[in-house]
N, C-alpha and C. Protein backbone atom coordinates (compact mmCIF):
# COMPACT_ATOMS: atom_id res chain seq x y z
N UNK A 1 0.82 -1.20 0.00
CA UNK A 1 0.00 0.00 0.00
C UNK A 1 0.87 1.26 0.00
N UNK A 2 1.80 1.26 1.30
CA UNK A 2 2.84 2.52 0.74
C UNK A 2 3.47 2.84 -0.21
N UNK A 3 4.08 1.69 -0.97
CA UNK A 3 4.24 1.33 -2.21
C UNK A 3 3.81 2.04 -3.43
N UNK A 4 2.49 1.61 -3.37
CA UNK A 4 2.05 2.23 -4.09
C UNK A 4 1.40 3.95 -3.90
N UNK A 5 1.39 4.41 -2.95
CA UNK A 5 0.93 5.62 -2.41
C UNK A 5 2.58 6.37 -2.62
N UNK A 6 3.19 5.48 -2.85
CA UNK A 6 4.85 6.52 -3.47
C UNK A 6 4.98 6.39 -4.78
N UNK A 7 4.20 5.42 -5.30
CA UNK A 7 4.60 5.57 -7.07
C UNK A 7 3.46 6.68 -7.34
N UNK A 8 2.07 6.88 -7.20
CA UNK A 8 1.21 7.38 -7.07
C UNK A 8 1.61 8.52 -6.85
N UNK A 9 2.17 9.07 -5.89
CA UNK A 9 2.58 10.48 -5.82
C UNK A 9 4.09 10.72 -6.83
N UNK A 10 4.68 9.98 -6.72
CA UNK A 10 5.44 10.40 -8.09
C UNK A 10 5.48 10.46 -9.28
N UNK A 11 4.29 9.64 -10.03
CA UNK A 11 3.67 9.91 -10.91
C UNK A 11 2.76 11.38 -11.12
N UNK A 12 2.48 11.90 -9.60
CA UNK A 12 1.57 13.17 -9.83
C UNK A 12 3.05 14.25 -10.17
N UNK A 13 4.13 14.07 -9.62
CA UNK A 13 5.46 14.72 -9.48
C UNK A 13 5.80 15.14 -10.75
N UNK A 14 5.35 14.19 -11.38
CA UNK A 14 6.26 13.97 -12.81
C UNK A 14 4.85 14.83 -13.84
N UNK A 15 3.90 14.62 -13.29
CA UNK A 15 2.68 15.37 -14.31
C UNK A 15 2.98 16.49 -14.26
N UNK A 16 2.55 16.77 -13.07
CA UNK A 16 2.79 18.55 -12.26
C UNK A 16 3.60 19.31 -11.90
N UNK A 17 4.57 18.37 -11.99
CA UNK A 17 6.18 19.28 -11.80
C UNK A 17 6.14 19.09 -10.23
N UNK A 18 5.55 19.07 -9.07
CA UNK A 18 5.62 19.11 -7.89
C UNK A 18 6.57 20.60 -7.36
N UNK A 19 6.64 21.58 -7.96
CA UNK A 19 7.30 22.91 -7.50
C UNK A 19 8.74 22.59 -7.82
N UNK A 20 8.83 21.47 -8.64
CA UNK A 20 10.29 20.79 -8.20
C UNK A 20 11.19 21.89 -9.28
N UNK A 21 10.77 22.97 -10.14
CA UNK A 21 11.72 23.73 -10.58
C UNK A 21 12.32 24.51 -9.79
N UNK A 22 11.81 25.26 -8.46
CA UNK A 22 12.59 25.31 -7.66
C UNK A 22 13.55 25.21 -6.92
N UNK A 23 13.01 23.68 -6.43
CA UNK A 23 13.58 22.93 -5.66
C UNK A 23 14.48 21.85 -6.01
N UNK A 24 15.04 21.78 -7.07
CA UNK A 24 15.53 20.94 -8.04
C UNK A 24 16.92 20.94 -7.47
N UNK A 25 17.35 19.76 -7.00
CA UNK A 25 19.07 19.83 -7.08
C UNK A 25 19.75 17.85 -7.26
N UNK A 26 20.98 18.05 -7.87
CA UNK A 26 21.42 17.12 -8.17
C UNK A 26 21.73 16.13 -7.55
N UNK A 27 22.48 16.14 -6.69
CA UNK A 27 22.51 15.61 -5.76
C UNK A 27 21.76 14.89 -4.82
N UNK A 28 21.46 13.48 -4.55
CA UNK A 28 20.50 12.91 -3.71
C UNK A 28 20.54 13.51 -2.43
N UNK A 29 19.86 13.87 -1.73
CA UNK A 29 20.18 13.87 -0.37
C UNK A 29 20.50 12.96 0.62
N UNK A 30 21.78 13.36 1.11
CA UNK A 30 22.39 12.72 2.08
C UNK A 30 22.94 11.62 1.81
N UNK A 31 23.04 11.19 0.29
CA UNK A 31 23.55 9.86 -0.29
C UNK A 31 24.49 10.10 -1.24
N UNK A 32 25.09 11.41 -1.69
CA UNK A 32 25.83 11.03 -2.56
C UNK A 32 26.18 10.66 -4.25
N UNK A 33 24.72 10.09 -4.47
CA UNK A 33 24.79 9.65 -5.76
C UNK A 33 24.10 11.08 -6.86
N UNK A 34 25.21 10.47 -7.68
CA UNK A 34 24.70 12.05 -8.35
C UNK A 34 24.35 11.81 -9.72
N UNK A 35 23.11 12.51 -9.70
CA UNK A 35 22.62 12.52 -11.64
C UNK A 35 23.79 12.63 -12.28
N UNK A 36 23.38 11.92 -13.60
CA UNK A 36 24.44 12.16 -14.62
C UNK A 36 23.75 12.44 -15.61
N UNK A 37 24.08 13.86 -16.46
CA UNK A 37 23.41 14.39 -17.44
C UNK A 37 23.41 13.12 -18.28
N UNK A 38 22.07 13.36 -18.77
CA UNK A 38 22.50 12.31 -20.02
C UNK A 38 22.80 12.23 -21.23
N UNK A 39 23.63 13.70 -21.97
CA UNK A 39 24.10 14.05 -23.22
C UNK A 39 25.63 13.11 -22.10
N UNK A 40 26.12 12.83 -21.03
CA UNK A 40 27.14 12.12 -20.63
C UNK A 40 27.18 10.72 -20.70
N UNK A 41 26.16 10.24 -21.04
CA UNK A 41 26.02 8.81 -21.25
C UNK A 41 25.28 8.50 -22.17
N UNK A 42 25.18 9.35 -23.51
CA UNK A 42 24.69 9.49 -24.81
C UNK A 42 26.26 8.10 -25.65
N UNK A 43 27.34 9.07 -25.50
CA UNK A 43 28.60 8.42 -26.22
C UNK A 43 28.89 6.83 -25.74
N UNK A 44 28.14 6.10 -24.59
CA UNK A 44 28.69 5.39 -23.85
C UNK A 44 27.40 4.16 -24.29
N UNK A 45 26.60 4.44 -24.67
CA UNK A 45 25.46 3.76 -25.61
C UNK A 45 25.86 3.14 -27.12
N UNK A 46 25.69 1.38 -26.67
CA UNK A 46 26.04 0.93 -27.98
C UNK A 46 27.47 0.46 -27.33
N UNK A 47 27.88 0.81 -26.28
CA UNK A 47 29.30 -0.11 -26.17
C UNK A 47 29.43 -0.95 -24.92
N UNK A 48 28.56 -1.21 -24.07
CA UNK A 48 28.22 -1.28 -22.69
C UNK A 48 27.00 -1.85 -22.35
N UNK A 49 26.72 -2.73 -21.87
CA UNK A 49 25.14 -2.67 -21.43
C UNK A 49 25.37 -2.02 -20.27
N UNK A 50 24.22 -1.21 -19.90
CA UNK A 50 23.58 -0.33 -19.24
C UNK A 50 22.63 -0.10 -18.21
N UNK A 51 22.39 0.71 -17.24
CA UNK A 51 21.24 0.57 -16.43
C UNK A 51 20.93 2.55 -16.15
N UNK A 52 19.82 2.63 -17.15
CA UNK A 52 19.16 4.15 -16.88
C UNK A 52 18.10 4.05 -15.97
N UNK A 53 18.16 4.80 -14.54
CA UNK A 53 17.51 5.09 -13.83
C UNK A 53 16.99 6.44 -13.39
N UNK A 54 15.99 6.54 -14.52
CA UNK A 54 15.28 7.71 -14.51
C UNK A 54 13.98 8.42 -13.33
N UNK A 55 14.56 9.15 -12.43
CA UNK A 55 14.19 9.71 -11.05
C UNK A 55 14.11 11.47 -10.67
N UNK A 56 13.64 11.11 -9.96
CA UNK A 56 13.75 12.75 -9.19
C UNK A 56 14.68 12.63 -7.84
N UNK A 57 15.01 13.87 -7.66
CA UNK A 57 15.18 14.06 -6.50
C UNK A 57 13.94 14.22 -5.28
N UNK A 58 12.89 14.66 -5.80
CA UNK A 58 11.92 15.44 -5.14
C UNK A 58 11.25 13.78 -4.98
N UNK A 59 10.94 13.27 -5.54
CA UNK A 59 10.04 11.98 -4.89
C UNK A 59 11.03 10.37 -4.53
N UNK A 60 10.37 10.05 -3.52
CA UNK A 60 10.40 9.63 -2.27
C UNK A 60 10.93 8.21 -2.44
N UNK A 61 10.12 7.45 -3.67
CA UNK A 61 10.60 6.18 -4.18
C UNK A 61 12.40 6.17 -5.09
N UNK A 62 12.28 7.29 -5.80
CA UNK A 62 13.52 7.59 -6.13
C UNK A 62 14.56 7.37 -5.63
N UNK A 63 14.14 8.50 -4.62
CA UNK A 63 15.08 8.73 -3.74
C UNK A 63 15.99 7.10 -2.91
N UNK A 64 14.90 6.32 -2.65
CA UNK A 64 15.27 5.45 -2.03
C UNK A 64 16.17 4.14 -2.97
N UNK A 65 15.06 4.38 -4.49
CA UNK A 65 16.24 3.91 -5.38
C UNK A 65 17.77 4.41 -5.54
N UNK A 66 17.73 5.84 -5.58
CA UNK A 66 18.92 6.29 -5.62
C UNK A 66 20.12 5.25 -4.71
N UNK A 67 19.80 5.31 -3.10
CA UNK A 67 20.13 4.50 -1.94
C UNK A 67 20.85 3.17 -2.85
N UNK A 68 20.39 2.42 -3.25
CA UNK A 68 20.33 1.24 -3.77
C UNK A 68 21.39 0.90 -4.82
N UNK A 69 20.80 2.02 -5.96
CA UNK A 69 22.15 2.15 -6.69
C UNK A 69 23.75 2.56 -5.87
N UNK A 70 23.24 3.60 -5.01
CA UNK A 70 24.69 4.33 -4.85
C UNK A 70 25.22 2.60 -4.06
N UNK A 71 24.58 1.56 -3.35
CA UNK A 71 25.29 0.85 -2.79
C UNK A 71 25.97 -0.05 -3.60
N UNK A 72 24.97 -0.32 -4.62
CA UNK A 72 25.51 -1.19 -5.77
C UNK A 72 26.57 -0.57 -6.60
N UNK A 73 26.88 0.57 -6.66
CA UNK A 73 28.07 1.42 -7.61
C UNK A 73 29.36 0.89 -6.77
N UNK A 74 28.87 1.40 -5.22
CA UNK A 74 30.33 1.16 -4.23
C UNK A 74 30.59 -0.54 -4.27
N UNK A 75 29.75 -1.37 -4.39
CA UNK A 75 30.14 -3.36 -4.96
C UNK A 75 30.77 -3.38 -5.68
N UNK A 76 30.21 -2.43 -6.76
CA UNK A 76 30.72 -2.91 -8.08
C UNK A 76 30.91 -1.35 -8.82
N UNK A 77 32.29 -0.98 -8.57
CA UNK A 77 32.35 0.11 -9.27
C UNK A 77 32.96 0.27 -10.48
N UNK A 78 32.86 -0.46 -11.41
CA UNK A 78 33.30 -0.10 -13.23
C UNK A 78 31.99 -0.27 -13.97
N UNK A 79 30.71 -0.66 -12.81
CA UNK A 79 29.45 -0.84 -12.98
C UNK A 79 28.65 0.45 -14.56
N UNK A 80 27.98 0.50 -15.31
CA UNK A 80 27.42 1.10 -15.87
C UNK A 80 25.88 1.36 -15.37
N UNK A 81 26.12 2.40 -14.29
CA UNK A 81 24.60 2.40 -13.74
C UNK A 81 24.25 4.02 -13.38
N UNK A 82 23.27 4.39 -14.22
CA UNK A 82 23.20 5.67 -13.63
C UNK A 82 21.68 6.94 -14.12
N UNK A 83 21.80 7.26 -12.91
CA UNK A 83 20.59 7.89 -12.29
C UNK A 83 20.45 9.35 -13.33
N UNK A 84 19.17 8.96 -13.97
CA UNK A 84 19.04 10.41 -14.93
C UNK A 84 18.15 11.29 -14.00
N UNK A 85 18.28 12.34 -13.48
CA UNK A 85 17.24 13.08 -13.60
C UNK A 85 16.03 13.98 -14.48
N UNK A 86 14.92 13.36 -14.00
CA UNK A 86 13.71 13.58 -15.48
C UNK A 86 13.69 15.42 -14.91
N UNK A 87 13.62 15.56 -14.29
CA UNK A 87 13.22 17.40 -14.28
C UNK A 87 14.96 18.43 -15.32
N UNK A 88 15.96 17.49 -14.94
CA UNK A 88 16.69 17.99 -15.52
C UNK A 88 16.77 17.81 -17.12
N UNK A 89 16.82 16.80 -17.59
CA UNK A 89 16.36 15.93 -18.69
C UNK A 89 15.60 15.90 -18.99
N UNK A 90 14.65 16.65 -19.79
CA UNK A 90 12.89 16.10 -20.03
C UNK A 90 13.34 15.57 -21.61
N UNK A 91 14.11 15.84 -22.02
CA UNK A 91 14.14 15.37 -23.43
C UNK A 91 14.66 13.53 -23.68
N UNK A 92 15.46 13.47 -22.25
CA UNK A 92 15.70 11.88 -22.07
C UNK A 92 14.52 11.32 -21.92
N UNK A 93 13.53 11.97 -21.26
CA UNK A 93 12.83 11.45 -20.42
C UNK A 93 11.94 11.29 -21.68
N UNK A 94 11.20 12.45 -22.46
CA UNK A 94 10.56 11.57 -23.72
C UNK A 94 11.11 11.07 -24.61
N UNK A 95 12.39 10.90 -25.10
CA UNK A 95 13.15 9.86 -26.02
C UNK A 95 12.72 8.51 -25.36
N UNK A 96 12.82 8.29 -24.15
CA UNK A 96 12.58 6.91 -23.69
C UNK A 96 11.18 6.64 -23.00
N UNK A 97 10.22 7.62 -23.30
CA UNK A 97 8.78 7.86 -23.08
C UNK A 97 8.79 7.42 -21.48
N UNK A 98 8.80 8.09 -20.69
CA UNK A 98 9.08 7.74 -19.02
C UNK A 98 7.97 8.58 -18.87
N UNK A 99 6.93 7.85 -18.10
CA UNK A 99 5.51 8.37 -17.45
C UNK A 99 5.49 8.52 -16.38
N UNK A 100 6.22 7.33 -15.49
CA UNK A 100 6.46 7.25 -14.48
C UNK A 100 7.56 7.32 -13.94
N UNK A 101 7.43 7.89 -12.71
CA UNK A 101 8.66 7.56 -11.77
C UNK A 101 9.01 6.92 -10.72
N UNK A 102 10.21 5.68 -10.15
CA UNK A 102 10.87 5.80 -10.75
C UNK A 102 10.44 4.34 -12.22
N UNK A 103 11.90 4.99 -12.92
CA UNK A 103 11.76 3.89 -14.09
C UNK A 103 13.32 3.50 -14.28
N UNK A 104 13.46 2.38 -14.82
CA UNK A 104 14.97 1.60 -14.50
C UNK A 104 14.73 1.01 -15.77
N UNK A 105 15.46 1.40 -17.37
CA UNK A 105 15.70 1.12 -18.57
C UNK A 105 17.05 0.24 -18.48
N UNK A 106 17.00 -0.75 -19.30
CA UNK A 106 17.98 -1.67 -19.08
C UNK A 106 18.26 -1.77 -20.20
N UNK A 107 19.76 -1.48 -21.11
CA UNK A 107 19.90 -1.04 -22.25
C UNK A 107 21.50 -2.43 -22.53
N UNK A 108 20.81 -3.25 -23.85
CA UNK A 108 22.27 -4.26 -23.79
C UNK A 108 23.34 -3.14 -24.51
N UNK A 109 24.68 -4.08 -24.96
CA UNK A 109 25.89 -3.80 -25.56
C UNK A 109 25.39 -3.06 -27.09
N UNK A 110 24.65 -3.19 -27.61
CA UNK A 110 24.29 -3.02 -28.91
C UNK A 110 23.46 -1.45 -28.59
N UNK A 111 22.93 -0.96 -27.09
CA UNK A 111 22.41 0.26 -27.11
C UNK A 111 21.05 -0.05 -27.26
N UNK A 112 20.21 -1.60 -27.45
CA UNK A 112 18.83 -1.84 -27.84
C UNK A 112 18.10 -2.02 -26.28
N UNK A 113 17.24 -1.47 -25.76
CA UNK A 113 16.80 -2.11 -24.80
C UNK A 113 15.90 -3.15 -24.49
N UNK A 114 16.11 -3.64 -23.80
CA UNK A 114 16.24 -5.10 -23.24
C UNK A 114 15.57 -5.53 -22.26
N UNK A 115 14.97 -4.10 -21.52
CA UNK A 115 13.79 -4.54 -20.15
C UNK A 115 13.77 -3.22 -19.55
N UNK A 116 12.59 -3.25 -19.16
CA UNK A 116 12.27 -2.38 -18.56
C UNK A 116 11.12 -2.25 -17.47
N UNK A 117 11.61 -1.43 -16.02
CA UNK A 117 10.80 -1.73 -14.97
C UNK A 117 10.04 -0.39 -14.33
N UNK A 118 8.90 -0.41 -14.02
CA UNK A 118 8.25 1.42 -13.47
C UNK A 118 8.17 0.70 -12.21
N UNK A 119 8.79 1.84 -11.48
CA UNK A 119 8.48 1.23 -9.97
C UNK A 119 10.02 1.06 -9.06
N UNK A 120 9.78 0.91 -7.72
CA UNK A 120 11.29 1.10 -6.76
C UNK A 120 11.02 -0.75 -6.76
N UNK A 121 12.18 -1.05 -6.75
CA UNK A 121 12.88 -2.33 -6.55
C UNK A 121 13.35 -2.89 -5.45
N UNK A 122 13.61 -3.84 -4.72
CA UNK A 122 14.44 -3.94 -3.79
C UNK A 122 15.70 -4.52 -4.03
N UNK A 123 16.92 -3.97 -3.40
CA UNK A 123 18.35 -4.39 -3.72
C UNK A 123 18.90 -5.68 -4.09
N UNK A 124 17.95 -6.61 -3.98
CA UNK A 124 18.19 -8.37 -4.06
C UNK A 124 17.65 -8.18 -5.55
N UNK A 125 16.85 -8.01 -5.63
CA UNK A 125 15.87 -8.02 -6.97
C UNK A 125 16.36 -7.30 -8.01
N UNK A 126 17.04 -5.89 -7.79
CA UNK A 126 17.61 -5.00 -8.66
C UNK A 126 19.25 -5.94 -9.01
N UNK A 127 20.05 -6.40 -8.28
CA UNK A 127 20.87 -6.83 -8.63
C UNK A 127 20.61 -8.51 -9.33
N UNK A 128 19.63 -8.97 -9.03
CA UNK A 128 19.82 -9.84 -9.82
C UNK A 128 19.04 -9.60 -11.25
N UNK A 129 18.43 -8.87 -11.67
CA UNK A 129 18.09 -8.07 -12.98
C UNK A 129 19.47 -7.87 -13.47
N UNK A 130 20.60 -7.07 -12.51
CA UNK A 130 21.72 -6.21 -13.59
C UNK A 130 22.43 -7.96 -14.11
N UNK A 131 22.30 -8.73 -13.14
CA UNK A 131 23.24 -9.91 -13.69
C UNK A 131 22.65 -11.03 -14.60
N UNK A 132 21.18 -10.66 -14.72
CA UNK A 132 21.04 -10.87 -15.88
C UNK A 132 20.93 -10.53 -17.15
N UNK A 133 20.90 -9.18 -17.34
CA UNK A 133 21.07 -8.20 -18.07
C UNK A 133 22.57 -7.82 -18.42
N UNK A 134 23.43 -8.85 -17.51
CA UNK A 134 25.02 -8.53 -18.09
C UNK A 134 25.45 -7.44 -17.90
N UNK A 135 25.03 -6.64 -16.82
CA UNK A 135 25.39 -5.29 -16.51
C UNK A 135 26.29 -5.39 -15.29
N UNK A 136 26.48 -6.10 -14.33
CA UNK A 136 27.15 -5.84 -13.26
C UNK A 136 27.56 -7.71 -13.20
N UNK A 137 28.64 -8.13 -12.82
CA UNK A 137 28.76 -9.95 -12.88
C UNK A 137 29.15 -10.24 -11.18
């Protein structure tokens, strides 16, 4: 139920902007992990499989994805995993038609994607996606 009462409100986030032009900053709070524009991981498409995790700062499920990744980067750090922000990015965000937030695009070696999930994950579950997806071993 909370669950869903956090995708639910981040889906309204992502309609309405949630004031988040304001309040907009890169940086997760208190975690560290930091958006990466994604004209920065434009060149890196097509040679790598991948993991785009398209989020806000401002909502709540994100956020907690963020958590998740940043732990999985510090496991495995030559990892290809990284957190777009949609308020910063809106043009990523409709190239890869993202309605919701969060959303976790799973992109193989060839740049084709390969799976895709709307919704926060839990860390058991997210890592065994990247290792099957050949993203993290």
């Amino acid at each position: 139920m909370i669950k869903q009462l956090l995708v639910s409100f981040c889906v309204a986030c992502v309609i309405m902007g949630c004031g988040a032009e304001e309040s907009r900053t890169i940086d997760l709070p208190k975690e560290g992990l930091v958006a990466t524009p994604y004209e920065n991981v434009v060149p890196l498409i097509g040679k790598e499989a991948l993991l785009l995790e398209f989020g806000s700062t401002t909502c709540a499920s994100c956020v907690e994805m963020g958590k998740i990744l940043r732990k999985i980067k510090e496991e495995h750090p030559k990892s290809h995993l990284y957190f777009i922000e949609v308020y910063n990015d809106k043009q990523a965000m409709q190239n890869y038609g993202i309605q919701m937030i969060p959303t976790q695009i799973y992109l193989n070696a060839k740049g084709e994607e390969v799976d895709r999930h709307i919704g926060a994950v839990s860390y058991e579950q997210l890592i065994a996606k990247l290792k099957e997806q050949k993203i993290i071993f």
